[in-house]
Protein backbone atom coordinates (compact mmCIF):
# COMPACT_ATOMS: atom_id res chain seq x y z
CA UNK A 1 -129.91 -297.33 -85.76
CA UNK A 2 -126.85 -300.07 -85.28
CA UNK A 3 -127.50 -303.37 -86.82
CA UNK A 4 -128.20 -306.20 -84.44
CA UNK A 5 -125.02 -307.74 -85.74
CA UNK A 6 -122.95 -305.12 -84.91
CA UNK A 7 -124.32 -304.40 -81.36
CA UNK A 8 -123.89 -308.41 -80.90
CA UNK A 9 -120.29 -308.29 -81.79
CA UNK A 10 -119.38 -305.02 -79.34
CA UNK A 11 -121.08 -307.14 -76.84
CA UNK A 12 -119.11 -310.10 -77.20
CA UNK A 13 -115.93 -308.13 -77.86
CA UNK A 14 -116.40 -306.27 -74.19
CA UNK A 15 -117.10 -309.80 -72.18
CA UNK A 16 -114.01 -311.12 -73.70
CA UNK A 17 -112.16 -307.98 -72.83
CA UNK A 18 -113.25 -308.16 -68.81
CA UNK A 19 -113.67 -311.85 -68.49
CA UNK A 20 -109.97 -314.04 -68.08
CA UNK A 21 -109.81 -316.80 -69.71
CA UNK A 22 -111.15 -320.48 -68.60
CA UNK A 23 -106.93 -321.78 -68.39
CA UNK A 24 -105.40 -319.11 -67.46
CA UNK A 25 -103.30 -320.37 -64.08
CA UNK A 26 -104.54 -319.28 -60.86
CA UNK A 27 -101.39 -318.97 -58.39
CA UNK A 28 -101.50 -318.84 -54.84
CA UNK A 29 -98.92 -317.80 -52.37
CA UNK A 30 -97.07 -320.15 -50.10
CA UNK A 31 -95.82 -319.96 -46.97
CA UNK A 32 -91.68 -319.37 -46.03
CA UNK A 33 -91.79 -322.79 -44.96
CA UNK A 34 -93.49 -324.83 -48.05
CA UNK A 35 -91.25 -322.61 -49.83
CA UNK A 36 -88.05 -323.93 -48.14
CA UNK A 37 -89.76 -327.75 -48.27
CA UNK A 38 -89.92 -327.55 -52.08
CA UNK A 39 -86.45 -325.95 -51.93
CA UNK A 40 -84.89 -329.07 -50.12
CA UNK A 41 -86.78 -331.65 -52.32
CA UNK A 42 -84.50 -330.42 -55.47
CA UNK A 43 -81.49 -330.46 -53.34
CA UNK A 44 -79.49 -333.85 -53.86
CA UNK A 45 -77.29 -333.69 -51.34
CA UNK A 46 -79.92 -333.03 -48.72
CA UNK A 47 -81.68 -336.17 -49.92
CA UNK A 48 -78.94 -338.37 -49.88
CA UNK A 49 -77.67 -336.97 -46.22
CA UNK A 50 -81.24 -337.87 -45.29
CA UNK A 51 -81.16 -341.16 -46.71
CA UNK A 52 -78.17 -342.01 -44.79
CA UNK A 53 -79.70 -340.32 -41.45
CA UNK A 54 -82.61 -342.49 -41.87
CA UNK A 55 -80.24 -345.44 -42.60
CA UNK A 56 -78.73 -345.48 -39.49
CA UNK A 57 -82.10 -344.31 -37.44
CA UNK A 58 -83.07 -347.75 -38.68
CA UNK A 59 -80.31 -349.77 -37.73
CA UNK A 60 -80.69 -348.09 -33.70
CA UNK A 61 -84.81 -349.21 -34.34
CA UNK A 62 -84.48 -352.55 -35.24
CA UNK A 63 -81.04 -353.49 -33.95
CA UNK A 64 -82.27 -357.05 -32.28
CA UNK A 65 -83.85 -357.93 -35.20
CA UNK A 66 -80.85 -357.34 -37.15
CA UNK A 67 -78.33 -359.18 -35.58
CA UNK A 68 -80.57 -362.38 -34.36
CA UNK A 69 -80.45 -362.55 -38.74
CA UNK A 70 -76.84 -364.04 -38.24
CA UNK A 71 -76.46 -367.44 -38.14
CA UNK A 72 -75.68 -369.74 -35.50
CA UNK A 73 -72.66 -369.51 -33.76
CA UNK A 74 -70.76 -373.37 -34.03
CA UNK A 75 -68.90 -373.04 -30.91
CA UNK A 76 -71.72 -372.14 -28.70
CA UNK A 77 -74.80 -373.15 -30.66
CA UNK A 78 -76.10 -369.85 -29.87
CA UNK A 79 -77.31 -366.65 -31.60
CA UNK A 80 -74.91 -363.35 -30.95
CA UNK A 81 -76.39 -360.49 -28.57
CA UNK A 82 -74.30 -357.43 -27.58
CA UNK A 83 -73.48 -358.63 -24.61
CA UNK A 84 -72.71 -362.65 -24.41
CA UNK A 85 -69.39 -363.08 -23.99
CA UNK A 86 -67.57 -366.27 -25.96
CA UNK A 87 -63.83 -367.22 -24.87
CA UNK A 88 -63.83 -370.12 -26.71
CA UNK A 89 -62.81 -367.87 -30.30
CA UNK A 90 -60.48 -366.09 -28.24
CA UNK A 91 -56.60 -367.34 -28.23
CA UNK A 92 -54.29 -367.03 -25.17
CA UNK A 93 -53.38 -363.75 -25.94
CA UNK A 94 -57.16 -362.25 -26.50
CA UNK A 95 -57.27 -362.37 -29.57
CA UNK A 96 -60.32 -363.48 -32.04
CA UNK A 97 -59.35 -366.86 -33.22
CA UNK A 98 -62.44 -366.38 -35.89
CA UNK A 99 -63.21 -363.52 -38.29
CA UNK A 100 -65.82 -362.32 -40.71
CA UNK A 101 -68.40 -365.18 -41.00
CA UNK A 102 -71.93 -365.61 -41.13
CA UNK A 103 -72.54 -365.94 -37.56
CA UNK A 104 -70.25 -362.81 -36.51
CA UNK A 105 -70.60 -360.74 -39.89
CA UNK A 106 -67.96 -357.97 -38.44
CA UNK A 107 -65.80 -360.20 -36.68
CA UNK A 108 -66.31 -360.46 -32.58
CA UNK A 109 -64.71 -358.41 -30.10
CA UNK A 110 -61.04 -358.87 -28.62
CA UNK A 111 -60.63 -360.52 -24.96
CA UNK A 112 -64.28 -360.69 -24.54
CA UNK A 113 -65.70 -362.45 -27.43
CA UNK A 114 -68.51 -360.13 -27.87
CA UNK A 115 -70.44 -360.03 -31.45
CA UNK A 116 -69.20 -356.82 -32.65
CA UNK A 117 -71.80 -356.03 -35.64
CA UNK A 118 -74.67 -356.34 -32.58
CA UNK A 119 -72.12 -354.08 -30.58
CA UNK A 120 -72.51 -351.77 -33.91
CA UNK A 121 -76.32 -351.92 -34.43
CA UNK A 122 -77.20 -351.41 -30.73
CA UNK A 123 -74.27 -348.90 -29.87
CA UNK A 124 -75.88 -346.29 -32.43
CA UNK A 125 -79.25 -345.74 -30.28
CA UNK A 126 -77.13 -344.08 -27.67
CA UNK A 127 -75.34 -341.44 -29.80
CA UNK A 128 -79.16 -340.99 -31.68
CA UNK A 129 -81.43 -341.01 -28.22
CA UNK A 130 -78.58 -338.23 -26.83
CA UNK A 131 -78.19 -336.24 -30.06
CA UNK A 132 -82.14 -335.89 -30.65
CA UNK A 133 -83.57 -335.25 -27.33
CA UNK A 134 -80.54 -332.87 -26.25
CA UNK A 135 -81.42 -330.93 -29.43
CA UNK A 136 -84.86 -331.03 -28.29
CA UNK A 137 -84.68 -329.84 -24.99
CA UNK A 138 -81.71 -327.27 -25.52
CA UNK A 139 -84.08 -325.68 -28.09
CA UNK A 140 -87.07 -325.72 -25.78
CA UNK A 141 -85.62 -323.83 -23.28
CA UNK A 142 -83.31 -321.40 -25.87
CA UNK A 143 -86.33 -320.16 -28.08
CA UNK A 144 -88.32 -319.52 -24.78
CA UNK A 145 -85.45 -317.44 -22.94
CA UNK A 146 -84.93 -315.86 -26.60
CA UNK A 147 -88.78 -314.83 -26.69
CA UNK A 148 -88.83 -313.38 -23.16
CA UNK A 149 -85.76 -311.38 -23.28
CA UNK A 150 -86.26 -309.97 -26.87
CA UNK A 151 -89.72 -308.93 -26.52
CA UNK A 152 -89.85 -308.08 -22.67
CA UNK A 153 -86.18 -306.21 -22.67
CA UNK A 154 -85.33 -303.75 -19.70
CA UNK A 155 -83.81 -305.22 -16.80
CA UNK A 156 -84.97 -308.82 -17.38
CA UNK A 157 -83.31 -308.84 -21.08
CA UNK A 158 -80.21 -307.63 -19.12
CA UNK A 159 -80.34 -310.30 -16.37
CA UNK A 160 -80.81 -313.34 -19.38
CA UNK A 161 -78.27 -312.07 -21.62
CA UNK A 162 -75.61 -311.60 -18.60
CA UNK A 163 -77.23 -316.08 -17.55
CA UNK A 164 -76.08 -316.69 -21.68
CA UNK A 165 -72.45 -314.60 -21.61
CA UNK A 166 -71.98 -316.68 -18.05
CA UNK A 167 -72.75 -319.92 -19.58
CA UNK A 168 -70.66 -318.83 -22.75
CA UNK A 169 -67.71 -318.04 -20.57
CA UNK A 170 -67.32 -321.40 -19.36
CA UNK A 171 -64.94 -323.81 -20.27
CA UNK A 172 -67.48 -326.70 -21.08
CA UNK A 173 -65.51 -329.79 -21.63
CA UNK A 174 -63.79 -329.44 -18.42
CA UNK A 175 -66.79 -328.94 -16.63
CA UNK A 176 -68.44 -331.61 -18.26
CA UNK A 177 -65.67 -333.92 -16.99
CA UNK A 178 -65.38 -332.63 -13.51
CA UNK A 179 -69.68 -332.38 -13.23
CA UNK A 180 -70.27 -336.17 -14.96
CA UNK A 181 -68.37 -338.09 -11.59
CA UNK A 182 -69.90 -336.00 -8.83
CA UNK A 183 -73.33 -336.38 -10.27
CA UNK A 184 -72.71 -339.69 -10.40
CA UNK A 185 -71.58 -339.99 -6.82
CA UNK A 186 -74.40 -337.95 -5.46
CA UNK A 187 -77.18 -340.15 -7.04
CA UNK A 188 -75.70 -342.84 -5.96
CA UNK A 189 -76.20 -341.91 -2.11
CA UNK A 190 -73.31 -343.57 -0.90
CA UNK A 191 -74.41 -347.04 -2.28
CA UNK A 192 -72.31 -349.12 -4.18
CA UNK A 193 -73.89 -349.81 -8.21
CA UNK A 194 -73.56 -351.95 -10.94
CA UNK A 195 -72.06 -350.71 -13.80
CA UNK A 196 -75.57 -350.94 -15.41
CA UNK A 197 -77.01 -348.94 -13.12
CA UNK A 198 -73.77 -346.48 -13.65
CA UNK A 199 -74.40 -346.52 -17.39
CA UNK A 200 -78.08 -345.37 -16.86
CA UNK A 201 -77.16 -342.81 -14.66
CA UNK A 202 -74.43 -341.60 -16.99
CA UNK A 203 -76.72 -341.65 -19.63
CA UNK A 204 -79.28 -339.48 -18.04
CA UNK A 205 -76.53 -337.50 -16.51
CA UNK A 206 -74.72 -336.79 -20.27
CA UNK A 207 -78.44 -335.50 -21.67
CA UNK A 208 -78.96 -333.05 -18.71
CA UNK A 209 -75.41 -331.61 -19.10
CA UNK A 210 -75.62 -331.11 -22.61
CA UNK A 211 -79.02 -329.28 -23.11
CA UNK A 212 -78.41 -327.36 -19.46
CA UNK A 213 -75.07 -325.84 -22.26
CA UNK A 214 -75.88 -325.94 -25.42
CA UNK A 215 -79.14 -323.41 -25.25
CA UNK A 216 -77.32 -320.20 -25.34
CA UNK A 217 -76.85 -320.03 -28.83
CA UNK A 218 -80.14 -320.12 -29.89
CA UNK A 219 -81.35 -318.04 -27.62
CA UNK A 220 -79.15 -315.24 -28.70
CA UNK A 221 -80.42 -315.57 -32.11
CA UNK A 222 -83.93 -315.90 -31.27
CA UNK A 223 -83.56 -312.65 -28.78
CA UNK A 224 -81.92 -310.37 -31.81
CA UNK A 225 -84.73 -311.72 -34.31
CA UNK A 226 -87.87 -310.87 -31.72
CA UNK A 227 -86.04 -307.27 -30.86
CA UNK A 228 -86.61 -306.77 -34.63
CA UNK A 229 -89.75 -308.48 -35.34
CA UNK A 230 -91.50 -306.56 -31.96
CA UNK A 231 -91.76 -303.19 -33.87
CA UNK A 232 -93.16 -304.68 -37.24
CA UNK A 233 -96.60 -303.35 -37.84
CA UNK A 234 -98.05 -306.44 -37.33
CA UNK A 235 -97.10 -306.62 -33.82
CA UNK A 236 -97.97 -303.21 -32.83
CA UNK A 237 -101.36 -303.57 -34.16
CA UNK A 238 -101.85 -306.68 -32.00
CA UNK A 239 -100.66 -304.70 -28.99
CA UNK A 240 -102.89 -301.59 -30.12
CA UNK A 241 -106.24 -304.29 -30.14
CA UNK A 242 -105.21 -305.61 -26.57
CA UNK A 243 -104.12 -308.98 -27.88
CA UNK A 244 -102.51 -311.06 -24.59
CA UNK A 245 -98.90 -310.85 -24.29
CA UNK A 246 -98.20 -314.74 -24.63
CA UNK A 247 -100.65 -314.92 -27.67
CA UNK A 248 -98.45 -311.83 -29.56
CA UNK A 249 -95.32 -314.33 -29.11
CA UNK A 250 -96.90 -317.68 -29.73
CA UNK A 251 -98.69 -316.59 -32.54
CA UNK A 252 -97.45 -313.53 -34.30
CA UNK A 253 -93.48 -313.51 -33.62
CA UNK A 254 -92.91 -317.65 -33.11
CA UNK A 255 -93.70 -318.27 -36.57
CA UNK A 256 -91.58 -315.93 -37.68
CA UNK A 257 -88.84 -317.64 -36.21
CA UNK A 258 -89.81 -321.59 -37.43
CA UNK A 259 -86.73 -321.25 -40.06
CA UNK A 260 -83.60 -320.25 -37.70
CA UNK A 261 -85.05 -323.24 -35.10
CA UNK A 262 -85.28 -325.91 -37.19
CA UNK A 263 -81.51 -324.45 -38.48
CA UNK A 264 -80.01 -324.41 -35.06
CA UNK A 265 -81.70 -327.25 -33.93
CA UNK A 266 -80.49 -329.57 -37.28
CA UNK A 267 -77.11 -328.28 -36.21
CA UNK A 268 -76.88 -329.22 -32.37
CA UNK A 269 -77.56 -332.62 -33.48
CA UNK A 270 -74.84 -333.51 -34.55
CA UNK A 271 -72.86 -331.46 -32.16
CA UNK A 272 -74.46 -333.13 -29.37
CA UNK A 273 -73.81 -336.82 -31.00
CA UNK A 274 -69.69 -335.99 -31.21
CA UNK A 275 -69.94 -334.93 -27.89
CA UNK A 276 -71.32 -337.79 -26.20
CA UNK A 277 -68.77 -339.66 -28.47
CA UNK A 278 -66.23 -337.82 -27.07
CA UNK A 279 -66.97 -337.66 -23.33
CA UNK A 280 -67.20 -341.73 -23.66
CA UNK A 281 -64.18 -341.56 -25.31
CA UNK A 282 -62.60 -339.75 -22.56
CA UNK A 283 -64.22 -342.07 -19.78
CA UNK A 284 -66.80 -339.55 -18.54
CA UNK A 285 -69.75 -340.80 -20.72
CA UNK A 286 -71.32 -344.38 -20.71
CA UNK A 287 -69.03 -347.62 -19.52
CA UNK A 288 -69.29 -351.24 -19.86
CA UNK A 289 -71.33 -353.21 -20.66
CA UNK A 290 -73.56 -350.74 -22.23
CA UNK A 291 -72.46 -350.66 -25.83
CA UNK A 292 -71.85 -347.15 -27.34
CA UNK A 293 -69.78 -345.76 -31.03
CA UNK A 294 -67.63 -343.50 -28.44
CA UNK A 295 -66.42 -346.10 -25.81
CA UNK A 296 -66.08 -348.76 -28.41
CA UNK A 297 -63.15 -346.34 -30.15
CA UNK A 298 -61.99 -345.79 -26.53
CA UNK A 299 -61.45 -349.37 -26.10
CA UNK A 300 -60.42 -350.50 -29.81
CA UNK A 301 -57.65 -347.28 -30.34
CA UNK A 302 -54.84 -349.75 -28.27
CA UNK A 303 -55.64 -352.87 -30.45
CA UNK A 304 -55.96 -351.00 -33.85
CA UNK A 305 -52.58 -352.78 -34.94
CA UNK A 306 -53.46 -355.72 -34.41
CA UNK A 307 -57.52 -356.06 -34.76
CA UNK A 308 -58.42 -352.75 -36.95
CA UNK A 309 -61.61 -354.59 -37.54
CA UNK A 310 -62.64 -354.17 -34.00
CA UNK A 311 -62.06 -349.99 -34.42
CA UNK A 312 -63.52 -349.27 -37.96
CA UNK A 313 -67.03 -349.70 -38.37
CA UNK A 314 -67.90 -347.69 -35.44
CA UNK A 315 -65.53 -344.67 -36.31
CA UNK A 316 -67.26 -345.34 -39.88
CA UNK A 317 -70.89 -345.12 -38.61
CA UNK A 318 -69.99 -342.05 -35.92
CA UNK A 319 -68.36 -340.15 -39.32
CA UNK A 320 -71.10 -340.90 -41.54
CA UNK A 321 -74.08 -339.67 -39.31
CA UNK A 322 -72.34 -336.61 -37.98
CA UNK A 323 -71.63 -335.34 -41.77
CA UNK A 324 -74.75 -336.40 -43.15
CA UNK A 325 -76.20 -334.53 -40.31
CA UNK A 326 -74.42 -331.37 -40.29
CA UNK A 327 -74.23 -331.60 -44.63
CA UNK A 328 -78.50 -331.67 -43.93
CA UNK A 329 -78.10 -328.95 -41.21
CA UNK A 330 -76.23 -327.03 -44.03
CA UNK A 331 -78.68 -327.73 -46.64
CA UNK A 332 -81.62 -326.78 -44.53
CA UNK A 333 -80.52 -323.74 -43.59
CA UNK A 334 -80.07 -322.48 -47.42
CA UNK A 335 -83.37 -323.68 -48.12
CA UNK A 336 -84.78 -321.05 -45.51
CA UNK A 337 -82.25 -318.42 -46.98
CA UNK A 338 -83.90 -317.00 -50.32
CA UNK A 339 -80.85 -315.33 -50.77
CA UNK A 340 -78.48 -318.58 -51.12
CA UNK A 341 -78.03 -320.55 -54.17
CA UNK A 342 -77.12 -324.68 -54.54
């Protein structure tokens, strides 16, 4: 017969053996995109790009209240606004007789007289307000294409991926620049506007052009990813159960796909912001009065010479928030590519 002892000690000895101990670490899984979101905290030059992004998203947010901090203007006795013209600091030959000061902190605008740091402050909403909802929109409309003709194929993949080669064919900038005037003319109905009411309709004309050609990309992407992802198991099982088509895309393949969106769409940001910069450049994006990074250069490129002032901050500012934003764009795609390194 064992002694009590003995059993008592095999006893313990086995509950040790099959129970784990009180701190060992329980891990749990995480998900591809908490996974990426921990990946982009560590990276430093994702953090500072978004630092800056948020900088200038700022300055577009609270422009008024930004440049009503300058002081009083002594020639006028008024505060600076974008668009208050002041010819009594301009000389004979339109030039600023006044620079950097406390009521004009970057100097004020040739010929016109025109504060130029409000100019600055108020001309970044344009370039954000494009950039962002372009991006939007383009992606709206390229992720649902993408979904239909990946998962549907047959003759309706065939018709959408002959819509995106068409688009991709096209020689956009020229378009852009031929589209941009007629639009113009036809919403104007044969009435003569004021070049505020031209700037609006430029300005809605510039977001509709851009999203209506920058969706192709993304939908190709997000048509070869759902081709793949419709014969995992996952998907066939849903089919096998009689799970509704739109409920298989929405909620077995889209979140799938959450990483190369929020890639593409971090991209076309940017992209979008340098083109609106561009086109006002050119003359076929927004005009006076409404101020804007793009038509400021347009206007400043002649006097550069003479009044660099007038040119640099907004070729500073555009420069800044399209690398920042493509540098982030960079950095967010490696943090949804396990197979990357920073």
């Amino acid at each position: 017969m064992p002694e009590p002892s003995a059993t008592l000690t095999e006893e313990s000895e086995e509950k040790a053996s099959t129970t784990a101990p009180a701190h060992q670490e329980v891990r749990t899984g995480r998900s591809p995109g908490q996974v990426a979101w921990a990946r982009l905290k560590q990276d430093k030059v994702a953090i500072v790009c978004a630092v800056i992004v948020a900088f200038f998203i700022i300055v577009a947010l609270t422009a008024p209240l930004l440049y009503s901090l300058q002081s009083v203007d002594p020639s006028t006795g008024l505060k600076a606004d974008p668009y208050t013209t002041n010819s009594k600091i301009i000389d004979f030959n339109g030039l600023p007789e006044v620079g950097t000061s406390s009521a004009h902190w970057l100097g004020v605008e040739p010929r016109l007289g025109r504060d130029l740091f409000a100019r600055w402050a108020i001309g970044a909403r344009p370039s954000l307000i494009i950039g962002f909802v372009a991006a939007a929109a383009s992606t709206i409309i390229g992720v649902t294409l993408g979904l239909i003709a990946g998962y549907l194929g047959g003759i309706v993949d065939k018709i959408i991926s002959w819509v995106i080669d068409f688009f991709l064919s096209l020689p956009i900038l020229l378009l852009v620049l031929a589209i941009v005037p007629i639009m113009q003319k036809s919403l104007a109905a044969g009435n003569d506007l004021t070049a505020e009411e031209i700037s609006r309709i430029r300005f809605v004309v510039l977001i509709v052009i851009l999203f209506v050609f920058g969706w192709m990309g993304l939908a190709r992407l997000v048509r070869g990813e759902v081709k793949s992802l419709r014969e995992r198991e996952f998907v066939q099982a849903a089919r096998a159960i009689g799970v509704p088509t739109r409920a298989i895309l929405f909620r077995e393949i889209l979140p799938n796909l959450v990483g190369p969106i929020i890639v593409s769409a971090s991209i076309a940001v940017p992209a979008y912001i340098t083109y609106e910069a561009t086109l006002s450049y050119l003359g076929a994006g927004l005009v006076e009065p409404t101020a804007s990074w793009g038509r400021t250069i347009a206007d400043a490129q002649n006097l550069f010479a003479t009044y660099p002032l007038w040119l640099w901050p907004s070729v500073i500012g555009l420069s800044l928030l399209v690398l920042a934003l493509s540098l982030l764009g960079d950095s967010i795609r490696d943090a949804f590519d396990p197979t990357s390194r920073r």
